[in-house]
PDB file of N, CA and C in Angstrom:
ATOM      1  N   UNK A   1     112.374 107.450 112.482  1.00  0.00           N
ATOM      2  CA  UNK A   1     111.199 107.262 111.656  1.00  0.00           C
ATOM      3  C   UNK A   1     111.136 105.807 111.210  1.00  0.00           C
ATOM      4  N   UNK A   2     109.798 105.275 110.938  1.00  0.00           N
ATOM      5  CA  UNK A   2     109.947 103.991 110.900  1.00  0.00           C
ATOM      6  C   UNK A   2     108.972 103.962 109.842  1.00  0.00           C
ATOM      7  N   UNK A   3     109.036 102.770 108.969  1.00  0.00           N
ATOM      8  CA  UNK A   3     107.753 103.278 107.512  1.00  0.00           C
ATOM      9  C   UNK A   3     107.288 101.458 107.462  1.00  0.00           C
ATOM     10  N   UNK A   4     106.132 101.422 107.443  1.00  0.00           N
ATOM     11  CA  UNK A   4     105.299 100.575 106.634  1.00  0.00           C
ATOM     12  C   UNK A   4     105.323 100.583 105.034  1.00  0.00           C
ATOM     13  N   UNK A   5     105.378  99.657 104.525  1.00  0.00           N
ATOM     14  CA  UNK A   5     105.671  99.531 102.509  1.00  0.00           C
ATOM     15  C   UNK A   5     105.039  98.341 102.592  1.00  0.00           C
ATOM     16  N   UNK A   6     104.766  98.791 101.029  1.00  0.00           N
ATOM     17  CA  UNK A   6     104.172  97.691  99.865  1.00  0.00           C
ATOM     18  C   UNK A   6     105.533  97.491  99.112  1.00  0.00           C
ATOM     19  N   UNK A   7     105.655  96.086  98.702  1.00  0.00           N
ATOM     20  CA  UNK A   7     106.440  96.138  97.250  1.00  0.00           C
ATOM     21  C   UNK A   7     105.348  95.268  96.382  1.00  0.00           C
ATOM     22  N   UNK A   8     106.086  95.226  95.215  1.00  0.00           N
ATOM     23  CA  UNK A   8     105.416  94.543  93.869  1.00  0.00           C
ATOM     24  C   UNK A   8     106.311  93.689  93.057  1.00  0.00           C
ATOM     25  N   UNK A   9     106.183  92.527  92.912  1.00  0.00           N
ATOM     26  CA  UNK A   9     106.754  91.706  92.645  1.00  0.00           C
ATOM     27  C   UNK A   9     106.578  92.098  90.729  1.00  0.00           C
ATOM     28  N   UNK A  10     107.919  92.395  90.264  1.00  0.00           N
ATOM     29  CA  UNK A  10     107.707  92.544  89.212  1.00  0.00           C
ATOM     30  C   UNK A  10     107.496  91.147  88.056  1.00  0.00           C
ATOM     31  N   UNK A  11     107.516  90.029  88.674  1.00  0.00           N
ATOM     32  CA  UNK A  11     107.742  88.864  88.009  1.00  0.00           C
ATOM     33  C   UNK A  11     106.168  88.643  87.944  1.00  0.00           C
ATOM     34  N   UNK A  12     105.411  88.787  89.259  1.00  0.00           N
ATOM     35  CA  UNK A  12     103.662  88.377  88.968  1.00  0.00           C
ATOM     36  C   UNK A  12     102.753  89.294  89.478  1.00  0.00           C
ATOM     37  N   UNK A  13     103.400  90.695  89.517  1.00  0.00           N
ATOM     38  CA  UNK A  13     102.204  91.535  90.599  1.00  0.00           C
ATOM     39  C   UNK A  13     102.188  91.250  91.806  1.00  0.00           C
ATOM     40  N   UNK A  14     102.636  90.030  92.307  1.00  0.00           N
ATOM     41  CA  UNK A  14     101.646  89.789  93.909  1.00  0.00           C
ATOM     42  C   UNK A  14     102.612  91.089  94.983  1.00  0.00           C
ATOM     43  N   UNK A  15     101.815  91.478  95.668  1.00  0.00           N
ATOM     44  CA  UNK A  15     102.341  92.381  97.164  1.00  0.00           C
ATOM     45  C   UNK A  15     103.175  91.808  98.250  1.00  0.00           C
ATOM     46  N   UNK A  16     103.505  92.624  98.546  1.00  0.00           N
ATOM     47  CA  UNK A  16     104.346  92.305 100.165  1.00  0.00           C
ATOM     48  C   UNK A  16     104.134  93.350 100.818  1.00  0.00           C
ATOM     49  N   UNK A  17     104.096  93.392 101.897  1.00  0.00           N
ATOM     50  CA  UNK A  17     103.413  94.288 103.156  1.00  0.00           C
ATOM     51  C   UNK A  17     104.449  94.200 104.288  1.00  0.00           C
ATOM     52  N   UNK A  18     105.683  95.063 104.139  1.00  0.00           N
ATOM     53  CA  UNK A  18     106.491  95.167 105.438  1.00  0.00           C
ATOM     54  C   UNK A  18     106.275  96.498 106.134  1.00  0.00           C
ATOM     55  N   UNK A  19     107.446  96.245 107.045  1.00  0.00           N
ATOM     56  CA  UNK A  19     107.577  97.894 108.385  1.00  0.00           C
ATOM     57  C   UNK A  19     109.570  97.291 108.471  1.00  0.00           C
ATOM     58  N   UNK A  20     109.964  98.856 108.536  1.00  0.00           N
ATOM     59  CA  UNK A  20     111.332  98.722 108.681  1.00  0.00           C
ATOM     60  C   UNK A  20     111.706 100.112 109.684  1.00  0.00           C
ATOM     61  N   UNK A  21     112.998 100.531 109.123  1.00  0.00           N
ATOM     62  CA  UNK A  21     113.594 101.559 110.019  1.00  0.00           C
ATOM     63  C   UNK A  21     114.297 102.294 108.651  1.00  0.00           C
ATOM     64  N   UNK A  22     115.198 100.901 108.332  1.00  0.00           N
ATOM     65  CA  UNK A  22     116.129 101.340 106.824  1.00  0.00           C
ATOM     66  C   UNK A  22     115.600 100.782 105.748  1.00  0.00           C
ATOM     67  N   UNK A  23     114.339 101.388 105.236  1.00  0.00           N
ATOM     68  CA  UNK A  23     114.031 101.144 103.870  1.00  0.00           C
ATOM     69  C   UNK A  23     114.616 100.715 102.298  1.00  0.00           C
ATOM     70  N   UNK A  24     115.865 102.180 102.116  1.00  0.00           N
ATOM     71  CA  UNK A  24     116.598 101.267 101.454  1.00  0.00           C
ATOM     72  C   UNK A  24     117.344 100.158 101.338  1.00  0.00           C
ATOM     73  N   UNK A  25     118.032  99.762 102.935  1.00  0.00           N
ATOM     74  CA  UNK A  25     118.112  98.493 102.971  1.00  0.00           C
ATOM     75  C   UNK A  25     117.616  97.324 102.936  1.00  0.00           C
ATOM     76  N   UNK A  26     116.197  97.662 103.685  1.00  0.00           N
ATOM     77  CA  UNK A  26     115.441  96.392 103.569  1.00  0.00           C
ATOM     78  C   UNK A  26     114.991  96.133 101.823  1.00  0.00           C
ATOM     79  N   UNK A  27     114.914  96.826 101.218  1.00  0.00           N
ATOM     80  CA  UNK A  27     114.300  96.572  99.943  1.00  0.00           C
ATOM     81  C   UNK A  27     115.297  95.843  98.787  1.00  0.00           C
ATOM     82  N   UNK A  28     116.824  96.123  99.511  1.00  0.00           N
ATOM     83  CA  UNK A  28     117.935  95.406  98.578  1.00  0.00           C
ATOM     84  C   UNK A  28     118.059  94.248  99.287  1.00  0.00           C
ATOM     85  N   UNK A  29     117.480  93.521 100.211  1.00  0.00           N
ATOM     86  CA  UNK A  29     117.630  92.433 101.179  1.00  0.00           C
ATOM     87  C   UNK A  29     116.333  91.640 100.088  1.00  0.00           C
ATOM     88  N   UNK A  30     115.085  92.623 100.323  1.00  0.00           N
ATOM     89  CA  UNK A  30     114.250  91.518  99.290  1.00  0.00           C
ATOM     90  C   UNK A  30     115.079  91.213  97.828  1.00  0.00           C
ATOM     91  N   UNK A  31     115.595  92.155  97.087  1.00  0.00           N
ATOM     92  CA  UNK A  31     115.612  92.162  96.007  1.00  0.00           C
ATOM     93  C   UNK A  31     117.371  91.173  95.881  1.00  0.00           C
ATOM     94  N   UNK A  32     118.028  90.829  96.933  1.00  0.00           N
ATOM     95  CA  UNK A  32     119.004  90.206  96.646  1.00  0.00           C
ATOM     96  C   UNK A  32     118.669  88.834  97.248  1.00  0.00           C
ATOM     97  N   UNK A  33     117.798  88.506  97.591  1.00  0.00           N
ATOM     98  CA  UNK A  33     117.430  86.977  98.014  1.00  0.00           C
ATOM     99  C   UNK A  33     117.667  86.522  99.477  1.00  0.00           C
ATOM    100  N   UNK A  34     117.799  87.487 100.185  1.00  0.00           N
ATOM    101  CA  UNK A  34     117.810  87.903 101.553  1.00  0.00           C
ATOM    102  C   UNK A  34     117.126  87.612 102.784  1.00  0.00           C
ATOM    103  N   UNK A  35     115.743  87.693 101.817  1.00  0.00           N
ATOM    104  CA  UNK A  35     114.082  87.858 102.731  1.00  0.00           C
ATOM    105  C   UNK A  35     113.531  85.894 102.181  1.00  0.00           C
ATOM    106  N   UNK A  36     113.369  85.507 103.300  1.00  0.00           N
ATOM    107  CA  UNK A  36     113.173  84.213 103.303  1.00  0.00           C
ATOM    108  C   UNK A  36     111.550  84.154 102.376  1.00  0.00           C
ATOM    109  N   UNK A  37     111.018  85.499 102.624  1.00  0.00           N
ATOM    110  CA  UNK A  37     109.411  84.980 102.013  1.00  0.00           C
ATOM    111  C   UNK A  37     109.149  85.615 100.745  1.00  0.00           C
ATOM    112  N   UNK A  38     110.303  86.784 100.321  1.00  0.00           N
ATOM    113  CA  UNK A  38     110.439  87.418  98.733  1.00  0.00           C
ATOM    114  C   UNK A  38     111.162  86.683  97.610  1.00  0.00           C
ATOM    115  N   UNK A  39     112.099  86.104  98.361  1.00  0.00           N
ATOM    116  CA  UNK A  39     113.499  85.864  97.394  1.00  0.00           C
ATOM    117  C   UNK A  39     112.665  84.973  95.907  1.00  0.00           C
ATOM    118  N   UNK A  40     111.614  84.491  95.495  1.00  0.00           N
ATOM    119  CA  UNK A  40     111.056  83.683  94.719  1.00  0.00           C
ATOM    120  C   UNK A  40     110.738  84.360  93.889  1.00  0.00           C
ATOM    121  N   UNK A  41     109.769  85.215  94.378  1.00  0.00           N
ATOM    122  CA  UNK A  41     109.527  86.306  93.204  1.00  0.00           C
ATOM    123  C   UNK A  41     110.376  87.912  92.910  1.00  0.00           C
ATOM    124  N   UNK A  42     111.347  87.881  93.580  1.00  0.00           N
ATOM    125  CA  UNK A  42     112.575  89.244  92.898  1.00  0.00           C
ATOM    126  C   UNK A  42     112.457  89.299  91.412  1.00  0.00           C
ATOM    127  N   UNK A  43     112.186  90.562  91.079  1.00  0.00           N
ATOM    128  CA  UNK A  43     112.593  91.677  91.597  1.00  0.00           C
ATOM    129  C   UNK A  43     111.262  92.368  91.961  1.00  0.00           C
ATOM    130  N   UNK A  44     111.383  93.346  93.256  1.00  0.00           N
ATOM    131  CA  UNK A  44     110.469  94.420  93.947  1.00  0.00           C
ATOM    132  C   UNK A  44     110.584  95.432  93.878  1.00  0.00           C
ATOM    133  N   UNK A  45     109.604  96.251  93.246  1.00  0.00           N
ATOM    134  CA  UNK A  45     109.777  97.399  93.209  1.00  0.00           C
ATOM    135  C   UNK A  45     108.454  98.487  94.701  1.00  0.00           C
ATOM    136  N   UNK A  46     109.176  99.440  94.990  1.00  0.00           N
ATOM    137  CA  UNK A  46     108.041 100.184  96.092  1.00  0.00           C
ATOM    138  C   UNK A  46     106.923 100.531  95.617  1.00  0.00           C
ATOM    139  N   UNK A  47     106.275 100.556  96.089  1.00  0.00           N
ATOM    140  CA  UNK A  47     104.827 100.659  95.495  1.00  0.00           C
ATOM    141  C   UNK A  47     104.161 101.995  96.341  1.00  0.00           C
ATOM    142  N   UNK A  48     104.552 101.805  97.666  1.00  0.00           N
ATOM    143  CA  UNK A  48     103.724 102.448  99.102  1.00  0.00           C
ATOM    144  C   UNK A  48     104.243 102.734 100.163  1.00  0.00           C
ATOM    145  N   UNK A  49     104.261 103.865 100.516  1.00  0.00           N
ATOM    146  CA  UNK A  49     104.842 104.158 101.813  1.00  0.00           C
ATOM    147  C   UNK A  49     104.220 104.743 102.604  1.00  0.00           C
ATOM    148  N   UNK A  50     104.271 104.580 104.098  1.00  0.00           N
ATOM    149  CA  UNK A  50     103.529 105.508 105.499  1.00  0.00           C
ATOM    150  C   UNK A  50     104.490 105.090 106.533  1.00  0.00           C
ATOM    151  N   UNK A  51     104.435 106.653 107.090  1.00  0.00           N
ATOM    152  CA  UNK A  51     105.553 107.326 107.683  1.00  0.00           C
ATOM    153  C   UNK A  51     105.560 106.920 109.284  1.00  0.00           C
ATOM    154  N   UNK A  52     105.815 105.908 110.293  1.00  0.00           N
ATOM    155  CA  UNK A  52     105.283 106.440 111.719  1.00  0.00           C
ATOM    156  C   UNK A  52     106.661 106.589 112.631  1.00  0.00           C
ATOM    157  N   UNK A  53     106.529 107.069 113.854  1.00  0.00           N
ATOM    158  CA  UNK A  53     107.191 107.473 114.590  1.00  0.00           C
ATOM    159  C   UNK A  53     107.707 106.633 115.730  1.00  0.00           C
ATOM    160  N   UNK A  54     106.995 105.413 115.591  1.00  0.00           N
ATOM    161  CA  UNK A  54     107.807 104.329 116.413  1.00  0.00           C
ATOM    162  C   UNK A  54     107.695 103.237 115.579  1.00  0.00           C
ATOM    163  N   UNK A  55     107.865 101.817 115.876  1.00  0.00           N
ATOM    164  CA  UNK A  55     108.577 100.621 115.268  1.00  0.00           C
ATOM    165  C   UNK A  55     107.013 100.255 115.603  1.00  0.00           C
ATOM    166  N   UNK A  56     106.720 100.310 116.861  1.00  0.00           N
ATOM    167  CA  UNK A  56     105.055  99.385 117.151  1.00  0.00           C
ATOM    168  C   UNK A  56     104.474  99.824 116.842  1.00  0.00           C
ATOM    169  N   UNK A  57     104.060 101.511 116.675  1.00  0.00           N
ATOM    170  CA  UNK A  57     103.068 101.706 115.413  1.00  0.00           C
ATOM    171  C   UNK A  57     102.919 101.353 113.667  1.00  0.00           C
ATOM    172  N   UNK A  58     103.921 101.350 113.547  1.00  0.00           N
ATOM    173  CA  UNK A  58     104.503 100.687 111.721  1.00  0.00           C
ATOM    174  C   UNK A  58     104.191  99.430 111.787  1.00  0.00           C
ATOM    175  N   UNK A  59     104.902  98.522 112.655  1.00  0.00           N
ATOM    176  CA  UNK A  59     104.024  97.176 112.520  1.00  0.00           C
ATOM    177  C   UNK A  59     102.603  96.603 112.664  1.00  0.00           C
ATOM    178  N   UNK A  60     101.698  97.719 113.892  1.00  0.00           N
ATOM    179  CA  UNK A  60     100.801  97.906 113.843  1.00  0.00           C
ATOM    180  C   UNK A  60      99.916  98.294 112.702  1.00  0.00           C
ATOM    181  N   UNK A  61     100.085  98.725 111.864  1.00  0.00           N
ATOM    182  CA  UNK A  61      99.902  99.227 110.465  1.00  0.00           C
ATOM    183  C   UNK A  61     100.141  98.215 109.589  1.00  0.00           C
ATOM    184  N   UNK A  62     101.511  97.925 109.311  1.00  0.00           N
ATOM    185  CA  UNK A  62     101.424  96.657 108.778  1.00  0.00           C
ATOM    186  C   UNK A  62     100.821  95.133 108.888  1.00  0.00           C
ATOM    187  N   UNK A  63     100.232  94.861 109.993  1.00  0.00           N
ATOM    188  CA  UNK A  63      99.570  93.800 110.801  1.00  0.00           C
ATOM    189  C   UNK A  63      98.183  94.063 109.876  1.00  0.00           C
ATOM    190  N   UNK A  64      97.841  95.136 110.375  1.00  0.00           N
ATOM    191  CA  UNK A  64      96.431  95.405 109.785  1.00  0.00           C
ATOM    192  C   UNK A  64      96.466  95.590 108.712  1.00  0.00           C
ATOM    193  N   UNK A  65      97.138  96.038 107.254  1.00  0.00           N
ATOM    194  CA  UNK A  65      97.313  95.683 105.834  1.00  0.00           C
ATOM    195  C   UNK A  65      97.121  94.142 105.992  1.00  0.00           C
ATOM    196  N   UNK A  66      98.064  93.500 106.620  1.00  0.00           N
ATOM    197  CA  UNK A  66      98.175  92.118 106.397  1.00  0.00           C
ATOM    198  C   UNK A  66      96.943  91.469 106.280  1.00  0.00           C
ATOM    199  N   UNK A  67      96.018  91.824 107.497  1.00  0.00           N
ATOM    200  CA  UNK A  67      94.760  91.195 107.781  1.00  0.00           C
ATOM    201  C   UNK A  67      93.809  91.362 106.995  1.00  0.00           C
ATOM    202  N   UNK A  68      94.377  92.160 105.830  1.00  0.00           N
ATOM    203  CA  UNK A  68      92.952  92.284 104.737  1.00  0.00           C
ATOM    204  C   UNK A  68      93.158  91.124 103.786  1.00  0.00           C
ATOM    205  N   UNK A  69      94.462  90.709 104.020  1.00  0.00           N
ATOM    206  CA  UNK A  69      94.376  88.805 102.754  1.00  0.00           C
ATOM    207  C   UNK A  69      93.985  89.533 101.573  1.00  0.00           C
ATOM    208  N   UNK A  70      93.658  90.705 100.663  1.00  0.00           N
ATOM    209  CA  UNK A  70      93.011  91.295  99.659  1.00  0.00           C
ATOM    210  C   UNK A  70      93.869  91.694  98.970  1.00  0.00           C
ATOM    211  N   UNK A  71      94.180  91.516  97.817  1.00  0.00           N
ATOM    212  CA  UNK A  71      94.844  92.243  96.656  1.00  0.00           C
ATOM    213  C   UNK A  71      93.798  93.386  95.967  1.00  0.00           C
ATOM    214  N   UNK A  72      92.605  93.431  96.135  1.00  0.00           N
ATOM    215  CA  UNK A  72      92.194  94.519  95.716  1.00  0.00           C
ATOM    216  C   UNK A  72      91.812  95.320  96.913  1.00  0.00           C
ATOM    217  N   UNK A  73      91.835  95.304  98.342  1.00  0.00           N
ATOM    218  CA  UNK A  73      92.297  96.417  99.413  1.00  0.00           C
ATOM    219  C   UNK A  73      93.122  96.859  99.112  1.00  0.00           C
ATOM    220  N   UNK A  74      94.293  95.923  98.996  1.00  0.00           N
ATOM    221  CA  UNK A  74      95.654  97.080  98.283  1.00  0.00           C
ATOM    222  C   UNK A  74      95.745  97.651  97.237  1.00  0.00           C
ATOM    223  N   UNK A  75      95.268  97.512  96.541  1.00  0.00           N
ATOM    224  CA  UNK A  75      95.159  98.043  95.195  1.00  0.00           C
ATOM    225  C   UNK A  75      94.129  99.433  95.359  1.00  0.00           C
ATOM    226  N   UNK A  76      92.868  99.136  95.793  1.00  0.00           N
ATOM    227  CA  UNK A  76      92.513 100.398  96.448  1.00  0.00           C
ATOM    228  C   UNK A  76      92.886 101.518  97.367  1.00  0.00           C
ATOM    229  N   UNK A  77      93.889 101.114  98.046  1.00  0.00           N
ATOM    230  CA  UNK A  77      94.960 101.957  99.121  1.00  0.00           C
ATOM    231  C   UNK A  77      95.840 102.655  98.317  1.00  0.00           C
ATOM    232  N   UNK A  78      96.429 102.322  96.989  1.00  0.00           N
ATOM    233  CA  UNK A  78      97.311 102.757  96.390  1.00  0.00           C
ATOM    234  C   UNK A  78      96.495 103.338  95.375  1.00  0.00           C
ATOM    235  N   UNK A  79      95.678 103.567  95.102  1.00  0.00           N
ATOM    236  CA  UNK A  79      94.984 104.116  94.185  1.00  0.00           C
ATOM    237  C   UNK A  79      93.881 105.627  95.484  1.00  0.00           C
ATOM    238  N   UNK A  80      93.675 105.506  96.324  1.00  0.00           N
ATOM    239  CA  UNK A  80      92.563 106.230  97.139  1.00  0.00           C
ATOM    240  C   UNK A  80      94.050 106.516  98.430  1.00  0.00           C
ATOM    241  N   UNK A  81      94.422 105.848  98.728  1.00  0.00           N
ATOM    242  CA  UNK A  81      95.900 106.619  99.634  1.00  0.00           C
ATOM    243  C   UNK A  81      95.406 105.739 101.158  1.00  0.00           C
ATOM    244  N   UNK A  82      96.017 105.841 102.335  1.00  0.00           N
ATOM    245  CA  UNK A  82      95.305 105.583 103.243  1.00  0.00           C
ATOM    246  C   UNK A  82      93.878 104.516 103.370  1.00  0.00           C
ATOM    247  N   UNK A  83      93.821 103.444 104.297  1.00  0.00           N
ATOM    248  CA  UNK A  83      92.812 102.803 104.718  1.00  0.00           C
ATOM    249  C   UNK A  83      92.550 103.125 106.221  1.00  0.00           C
ATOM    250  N   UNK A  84      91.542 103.640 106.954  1.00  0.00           N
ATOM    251  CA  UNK A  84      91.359 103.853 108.227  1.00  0.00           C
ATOM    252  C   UNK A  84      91.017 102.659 108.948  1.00  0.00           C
TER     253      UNK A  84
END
């Protein structure tokens, strides 16, 4: 199983939009200064999760979160669930 996530930067709100395999690992990688593009704003908390069944669909998913550049797309995704 492979999952697409949001985290939330508890220091300013701003998002992050990954895809992993080991979730709990990847999320102690942001939160220990690990992740070359989190480590500034630690600490992250999960915000969002979706579930897929291969690695290129999750990133696929995540690609397209990415491409909305929108903090209030995400904010609407986490509030309404799912963006098609």
């Amino acid at each position: 199983m492979f999952i697409t996530y949001i985290l939330q930067s508890e220091k300013n709100g701003s998002y992050y939009i990954g895809s992993t395999q080991d979730l709990e690992e990847r999320i102690k990688k942001h939160n220990t200064g690990q992740s070359k593009y989190t480590k500034k704003l630690k600490p992250w908390i999960l915000v969002y999760t979706e579930k897929y069944g291969t690695l290129s669909e999750a990133r696929r998913r995540e690609m397209y979160l990415k491409s909305l550049k929108s903090k209030v797309a995400i904010e609407k995704l986490l509030i309404n669930g799912p963006i098609v």
